[in-house]
Protein backbone atom coordinates (compact mmCIF):
# COMPACT_ATOMS: atom_id res chain seq x y z
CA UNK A 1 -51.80 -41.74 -59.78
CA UNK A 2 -54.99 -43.70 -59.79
CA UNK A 3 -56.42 -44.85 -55.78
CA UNK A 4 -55.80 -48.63 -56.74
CA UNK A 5 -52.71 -47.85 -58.78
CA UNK A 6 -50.93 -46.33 -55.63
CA UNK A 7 -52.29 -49.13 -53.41
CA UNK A 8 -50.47 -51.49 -55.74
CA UNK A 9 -47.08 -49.11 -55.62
CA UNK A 10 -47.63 -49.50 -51.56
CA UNK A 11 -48.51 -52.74 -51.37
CA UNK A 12 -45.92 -54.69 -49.19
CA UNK A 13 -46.19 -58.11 -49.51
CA UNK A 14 -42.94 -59.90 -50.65
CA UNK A 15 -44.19 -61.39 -53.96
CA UNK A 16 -45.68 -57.70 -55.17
CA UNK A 17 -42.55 -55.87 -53.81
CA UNK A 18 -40.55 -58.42 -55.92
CA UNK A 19 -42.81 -58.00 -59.18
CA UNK A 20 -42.74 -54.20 -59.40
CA UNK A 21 -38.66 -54.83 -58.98
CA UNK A 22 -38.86 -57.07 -61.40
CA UNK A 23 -40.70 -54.48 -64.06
CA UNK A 24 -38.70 -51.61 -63.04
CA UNK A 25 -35.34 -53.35 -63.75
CA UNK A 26 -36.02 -55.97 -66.31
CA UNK A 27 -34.05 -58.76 -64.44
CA UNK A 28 -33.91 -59.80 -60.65
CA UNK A 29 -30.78 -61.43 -58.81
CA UNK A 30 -32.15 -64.26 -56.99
CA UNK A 31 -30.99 -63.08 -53.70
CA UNK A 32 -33.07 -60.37 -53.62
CA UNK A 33 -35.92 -62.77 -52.67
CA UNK A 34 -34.75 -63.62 -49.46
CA UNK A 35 -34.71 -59.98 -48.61
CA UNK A 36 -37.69 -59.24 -50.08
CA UNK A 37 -39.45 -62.54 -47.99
CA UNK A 38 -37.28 -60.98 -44.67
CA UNK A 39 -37.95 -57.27 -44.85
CA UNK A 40 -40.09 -56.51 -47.64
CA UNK A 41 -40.33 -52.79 -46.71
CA UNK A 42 -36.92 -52.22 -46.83
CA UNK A 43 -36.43 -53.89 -50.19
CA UNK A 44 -39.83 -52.23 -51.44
CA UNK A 45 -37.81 -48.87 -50.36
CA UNK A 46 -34.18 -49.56 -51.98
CA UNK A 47 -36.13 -50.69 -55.27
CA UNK A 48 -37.79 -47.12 -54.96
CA UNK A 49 -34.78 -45.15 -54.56
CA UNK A 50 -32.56 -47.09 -56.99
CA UNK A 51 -34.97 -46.97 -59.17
CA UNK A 52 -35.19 -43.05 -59.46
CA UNK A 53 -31.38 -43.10 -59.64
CA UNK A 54 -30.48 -44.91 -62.30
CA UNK A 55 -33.62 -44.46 -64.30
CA UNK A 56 -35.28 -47.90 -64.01
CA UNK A 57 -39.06 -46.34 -63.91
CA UNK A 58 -38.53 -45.12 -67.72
CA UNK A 59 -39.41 -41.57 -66.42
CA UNK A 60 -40.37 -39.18 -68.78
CA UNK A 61 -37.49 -37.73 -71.20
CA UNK A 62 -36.06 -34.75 -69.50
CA UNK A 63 -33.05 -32.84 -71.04
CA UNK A 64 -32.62 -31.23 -67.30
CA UNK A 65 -31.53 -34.63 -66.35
CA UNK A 66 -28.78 -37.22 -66.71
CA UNK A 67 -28.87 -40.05 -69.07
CA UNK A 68 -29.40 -43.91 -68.51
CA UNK A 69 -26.27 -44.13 -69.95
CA UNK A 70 -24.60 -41.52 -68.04
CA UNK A 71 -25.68 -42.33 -64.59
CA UNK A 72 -24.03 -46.10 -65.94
CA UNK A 73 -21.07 -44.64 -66.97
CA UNK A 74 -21.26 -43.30 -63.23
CA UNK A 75 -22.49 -46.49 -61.48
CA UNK A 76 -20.04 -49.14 -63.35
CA UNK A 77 -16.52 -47.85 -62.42
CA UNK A 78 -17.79 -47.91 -59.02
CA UNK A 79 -18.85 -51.15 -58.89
CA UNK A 80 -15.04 -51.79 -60.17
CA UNK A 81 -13.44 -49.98 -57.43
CA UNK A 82 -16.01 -52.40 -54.87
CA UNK A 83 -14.37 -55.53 -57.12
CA UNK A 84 -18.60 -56.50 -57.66
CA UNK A 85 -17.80 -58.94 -60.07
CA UNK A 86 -21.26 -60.19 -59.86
CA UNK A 87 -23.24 -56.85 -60.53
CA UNK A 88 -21.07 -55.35 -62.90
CA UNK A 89 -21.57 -57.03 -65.80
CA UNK A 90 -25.17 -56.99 -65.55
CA UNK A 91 -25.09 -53.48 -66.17
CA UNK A 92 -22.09 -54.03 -68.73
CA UNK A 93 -25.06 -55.77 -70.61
CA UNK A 94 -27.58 -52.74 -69.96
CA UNK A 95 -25.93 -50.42 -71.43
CA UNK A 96 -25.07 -52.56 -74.61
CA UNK A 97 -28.63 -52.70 -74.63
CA UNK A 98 -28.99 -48.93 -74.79
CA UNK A 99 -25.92 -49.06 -77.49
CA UNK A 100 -23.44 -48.45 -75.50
CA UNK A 101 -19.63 -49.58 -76.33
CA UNK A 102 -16.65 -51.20 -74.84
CA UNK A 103 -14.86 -47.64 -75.74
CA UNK A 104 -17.16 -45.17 -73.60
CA UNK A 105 -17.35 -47.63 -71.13
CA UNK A 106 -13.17 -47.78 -70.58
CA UNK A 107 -13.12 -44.13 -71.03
CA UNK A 108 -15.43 -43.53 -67.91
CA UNK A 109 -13.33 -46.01 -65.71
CA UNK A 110 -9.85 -43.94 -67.02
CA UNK A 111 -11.88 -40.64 -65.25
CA UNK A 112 -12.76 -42.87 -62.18
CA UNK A 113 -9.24 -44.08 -62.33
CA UNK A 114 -8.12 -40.43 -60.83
CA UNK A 115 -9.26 -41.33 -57.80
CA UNK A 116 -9.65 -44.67 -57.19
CA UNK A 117 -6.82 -46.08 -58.97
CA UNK A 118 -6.82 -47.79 -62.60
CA UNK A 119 -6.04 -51.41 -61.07
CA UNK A 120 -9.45 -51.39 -59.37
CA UNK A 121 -11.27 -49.72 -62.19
CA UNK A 122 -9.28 -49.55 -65.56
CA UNK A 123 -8.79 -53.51 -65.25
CA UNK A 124 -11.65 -54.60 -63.12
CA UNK A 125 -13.66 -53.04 -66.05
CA UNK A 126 -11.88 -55.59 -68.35
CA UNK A 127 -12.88 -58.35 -66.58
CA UNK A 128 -15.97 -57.06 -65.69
CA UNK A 129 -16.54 -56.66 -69.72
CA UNK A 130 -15.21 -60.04 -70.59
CA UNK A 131 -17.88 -62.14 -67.60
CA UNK A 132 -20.59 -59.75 -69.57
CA UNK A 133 -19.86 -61.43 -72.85
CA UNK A 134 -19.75 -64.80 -71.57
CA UNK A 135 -22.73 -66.92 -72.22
CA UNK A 136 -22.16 -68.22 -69.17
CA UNK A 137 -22.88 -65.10 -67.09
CA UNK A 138 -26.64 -65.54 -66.47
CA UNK A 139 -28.17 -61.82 -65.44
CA UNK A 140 -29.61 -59.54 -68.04
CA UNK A 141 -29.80 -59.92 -71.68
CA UNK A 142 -27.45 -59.07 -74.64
CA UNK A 143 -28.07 -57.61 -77.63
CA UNK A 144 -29.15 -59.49 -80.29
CA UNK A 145 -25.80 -58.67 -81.94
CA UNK A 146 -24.39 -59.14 -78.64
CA UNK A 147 -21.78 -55.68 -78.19
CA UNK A 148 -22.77 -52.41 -80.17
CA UNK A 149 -19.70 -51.75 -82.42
CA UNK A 150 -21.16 -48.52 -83.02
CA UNK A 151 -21.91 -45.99 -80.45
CA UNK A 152 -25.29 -44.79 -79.80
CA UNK A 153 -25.57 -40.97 -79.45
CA UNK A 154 -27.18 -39.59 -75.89
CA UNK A 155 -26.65 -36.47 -74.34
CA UNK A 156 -23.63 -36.06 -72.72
CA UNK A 157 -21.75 -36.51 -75.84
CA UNK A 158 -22.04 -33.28 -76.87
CA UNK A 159 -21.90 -31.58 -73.23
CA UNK A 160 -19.08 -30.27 -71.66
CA UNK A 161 -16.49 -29.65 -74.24
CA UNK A 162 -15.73 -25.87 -74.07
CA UNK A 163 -14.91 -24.37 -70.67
CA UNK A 164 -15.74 -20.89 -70.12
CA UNK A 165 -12.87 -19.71 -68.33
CA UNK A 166 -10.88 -21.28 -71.64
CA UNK A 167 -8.06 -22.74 -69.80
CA UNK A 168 -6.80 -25.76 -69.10
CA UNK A 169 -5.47 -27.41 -65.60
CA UNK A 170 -2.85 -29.60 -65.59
CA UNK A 171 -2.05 -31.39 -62.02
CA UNK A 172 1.46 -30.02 -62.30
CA UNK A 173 0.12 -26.90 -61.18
CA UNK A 174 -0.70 -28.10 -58.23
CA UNK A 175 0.80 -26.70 -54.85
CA UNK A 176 0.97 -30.53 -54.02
CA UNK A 177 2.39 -31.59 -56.95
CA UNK A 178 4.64 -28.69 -57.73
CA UNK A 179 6.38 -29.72 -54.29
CA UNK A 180 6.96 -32.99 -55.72
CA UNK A 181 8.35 -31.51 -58.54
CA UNK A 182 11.14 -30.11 -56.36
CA UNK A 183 11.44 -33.40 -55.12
CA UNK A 184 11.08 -36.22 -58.02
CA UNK A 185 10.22 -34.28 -61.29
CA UNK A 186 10.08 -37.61 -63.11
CA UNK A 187 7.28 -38.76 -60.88
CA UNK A 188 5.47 -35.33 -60.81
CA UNK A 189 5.63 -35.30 -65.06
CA UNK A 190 4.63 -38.94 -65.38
CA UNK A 191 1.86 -38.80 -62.66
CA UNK A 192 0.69 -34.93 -64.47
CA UNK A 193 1.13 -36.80 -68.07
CA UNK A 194 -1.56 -39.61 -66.73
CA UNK A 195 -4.29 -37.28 -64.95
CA UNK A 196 -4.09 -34.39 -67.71
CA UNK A 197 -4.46 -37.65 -70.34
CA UNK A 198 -7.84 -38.80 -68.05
CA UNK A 199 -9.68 -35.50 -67.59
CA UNK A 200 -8.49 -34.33 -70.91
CA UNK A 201 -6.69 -31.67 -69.73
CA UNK A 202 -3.78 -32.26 -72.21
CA UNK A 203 -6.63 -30.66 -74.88
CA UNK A 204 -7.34 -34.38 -76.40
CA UNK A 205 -10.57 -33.97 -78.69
CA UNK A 206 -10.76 -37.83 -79.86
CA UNK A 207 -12.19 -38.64 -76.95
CA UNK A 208 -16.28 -39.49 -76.62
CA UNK A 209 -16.22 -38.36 -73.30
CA UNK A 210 -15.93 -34.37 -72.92
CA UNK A 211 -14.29 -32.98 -70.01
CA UNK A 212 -17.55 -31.84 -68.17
CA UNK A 213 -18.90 -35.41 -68.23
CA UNK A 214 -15.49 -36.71 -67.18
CA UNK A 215 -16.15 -33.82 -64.03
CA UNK A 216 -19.30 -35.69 -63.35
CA UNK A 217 -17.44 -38.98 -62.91
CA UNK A 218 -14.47 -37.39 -60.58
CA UNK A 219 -16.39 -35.46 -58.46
CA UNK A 220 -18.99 -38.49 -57.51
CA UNK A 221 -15.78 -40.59 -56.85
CA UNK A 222 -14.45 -38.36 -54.63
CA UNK A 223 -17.62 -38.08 -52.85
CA UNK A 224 -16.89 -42.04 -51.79
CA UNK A 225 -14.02 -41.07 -50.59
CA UNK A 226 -15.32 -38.43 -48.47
CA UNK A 227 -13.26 -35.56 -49.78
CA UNK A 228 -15.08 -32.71 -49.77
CA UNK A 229 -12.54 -29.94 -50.86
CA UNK A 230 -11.57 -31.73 -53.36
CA UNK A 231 -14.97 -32.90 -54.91
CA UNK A 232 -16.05 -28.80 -54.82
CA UNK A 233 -12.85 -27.92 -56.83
CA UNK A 234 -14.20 -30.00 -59.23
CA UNK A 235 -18.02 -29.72 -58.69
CA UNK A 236 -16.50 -25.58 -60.27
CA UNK A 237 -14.90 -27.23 -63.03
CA UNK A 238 -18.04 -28.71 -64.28
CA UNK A 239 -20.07 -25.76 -63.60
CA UNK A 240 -17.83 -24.15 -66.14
CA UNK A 241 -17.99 -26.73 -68.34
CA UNK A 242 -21.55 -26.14 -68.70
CA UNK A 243 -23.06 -28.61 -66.09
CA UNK A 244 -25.76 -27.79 -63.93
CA UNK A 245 -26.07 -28.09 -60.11
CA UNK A 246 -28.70 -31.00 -60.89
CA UNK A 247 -26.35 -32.63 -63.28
CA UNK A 248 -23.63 -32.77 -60.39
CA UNK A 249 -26.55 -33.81 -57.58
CA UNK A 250 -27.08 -36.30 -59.90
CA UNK A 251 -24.09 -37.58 -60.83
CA UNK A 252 -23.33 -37.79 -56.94
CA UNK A 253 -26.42 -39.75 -56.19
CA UNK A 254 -25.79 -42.44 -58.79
CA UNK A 255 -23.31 -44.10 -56.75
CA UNK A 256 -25.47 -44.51 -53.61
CA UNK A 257 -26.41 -48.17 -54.03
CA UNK A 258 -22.29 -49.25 -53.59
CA UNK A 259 -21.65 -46.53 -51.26
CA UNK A 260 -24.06 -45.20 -49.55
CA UNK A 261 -26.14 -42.33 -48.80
CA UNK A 262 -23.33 -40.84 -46.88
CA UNK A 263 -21.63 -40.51 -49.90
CA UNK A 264 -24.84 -38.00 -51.09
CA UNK A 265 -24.36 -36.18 -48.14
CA UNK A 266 -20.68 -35.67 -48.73
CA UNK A 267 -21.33 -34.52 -52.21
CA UNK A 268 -24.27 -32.35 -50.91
CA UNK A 269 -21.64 -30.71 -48.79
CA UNK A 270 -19.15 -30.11 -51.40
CA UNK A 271 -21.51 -28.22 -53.55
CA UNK A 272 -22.42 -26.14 -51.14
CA UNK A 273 -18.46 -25.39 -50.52
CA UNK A 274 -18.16 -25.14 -54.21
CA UNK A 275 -21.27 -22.09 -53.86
CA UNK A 276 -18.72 -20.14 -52.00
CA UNK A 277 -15.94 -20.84 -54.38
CA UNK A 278 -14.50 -17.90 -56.52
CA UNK A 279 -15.53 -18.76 -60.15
């Protein structure tokens, strides 16, 4: 980077900070301008780091790395499970703008839904998708088409669909759920039929979504939720799906605008629990 190009990245005052925002993400919410007039260093820093995670800068190509559209399919269900009615479907419209469709986009809240619940991301999607198509939602810009009926290939579609160890888990293996079993084996099949359905663990092979991307999406909800030994169960799972340890830090780190960067550190910590795991 040039001497006057990385004074202009630095500089601080609210109307630059705001500009390169603007550039990096296409659009601006209008609130961000009283944050960026209040504490322009802070908001120079957030636009930074969100930035990096969800691929704003248009860094260079890198097959080492999540997609756009994969860190999305990351960031959207948990803006769902926050009920961010008002952010959601500006990202609803991104990824129509990087041909995205209404399918992939459900099928990433049903993984979400594992943990978080489908009423807070299943249906909050819905509604989420519905305010994007309204002309009178006013942040970010359809398609010229307006929603992709076709799906635009990127590269997760093609990860994560054989599993080295070649077998499947279904939750009614579970210690936890096995003891239901011996309590209400109707609830114990029904709740088994639903997660085996989500992480494709009942062998489904219409889905868009593999299993190892599907991993991704678990294991960075769980991270919100702070549960460590269960987010490095899973953090394995995708390793033997194919996924790499950046794919999962990355995965991890796209939900740090909603939740946090505790939520980093929590994943951080599972993977290194999931290092001492047994393969």
């Amino acid at each position: 980077m040039s001497n006057e190009a990385g004074k202009a990245a630095d500089d601080l005052r609210p109307e630059a900070v705001l500009a390169r925002a603007a550039r990096a993400r296409g659009d601006l919410f209008p609130e961000w301008t009283r944050v960026a007039h209040t504490i322009p260093k802070t908001y120079h820093l957030i636009n930074e780091t969100g930035s990096y995670l969800h691929q704003y800068h248009g860094q260079a190509d890198d097959p080492d790395k999540l997609s756009a559209q994969m860190r999305e399919l990351i960031a959207i269900p948990a803006l769902c499970a926050k009920g961010d009615m008002r952010h959601t479907p500006n990202h609803i419209r991104r990824c129509y703008r990087l041909g995205m469709t209404d399918r992939v986009l459900f099928e990433a809240a049903t993984a979400y839904a594992t943990v978080a619940g489908w009423a807070s991301t299943i249906l909050q999607l819905s509604l989420a998708i519905a305010e994007a198509n309204s002309p009178q939602y006013a942040f970010g810009a359809m398609p010229a088409g307006g929603a992709p009926a076709e799906l635009t290939p990127f590269r997760e579609l093609s990860l994560g669909r054989t599993r080295k160890s070649n077998h499947a888990e279904s939750l009614a293996a579970t210690p936890e759920w096995r003891y239901a079993a011996e309590i209400d084996p109707e609830l114990a099949r029904r709740a088994a039929a639903f997660i085996d359905h989500c992480l494709l663990n009942d062998n489904t092979e219409e889905a868009l979504l593999g299993a190892g991307p599907r991993e991704l999406i678990v294991i960075a909800a769980l991270c919100t939720r702070g549960e460590v030994e269960a987010a490095a169960v899973h953090i394995r799972r995708a390793y033997d799906y194919g996924l790499s340890k950046k794919n999962v830090l990355e995965a991890i780190c796209s939900v740090i605008p909603m939740t946090g960067m505790m939520s980093a550190q929590i994943g951080l910590r599972a993977m290194q629990q999931a290092d001492t795991l047994s393969a």
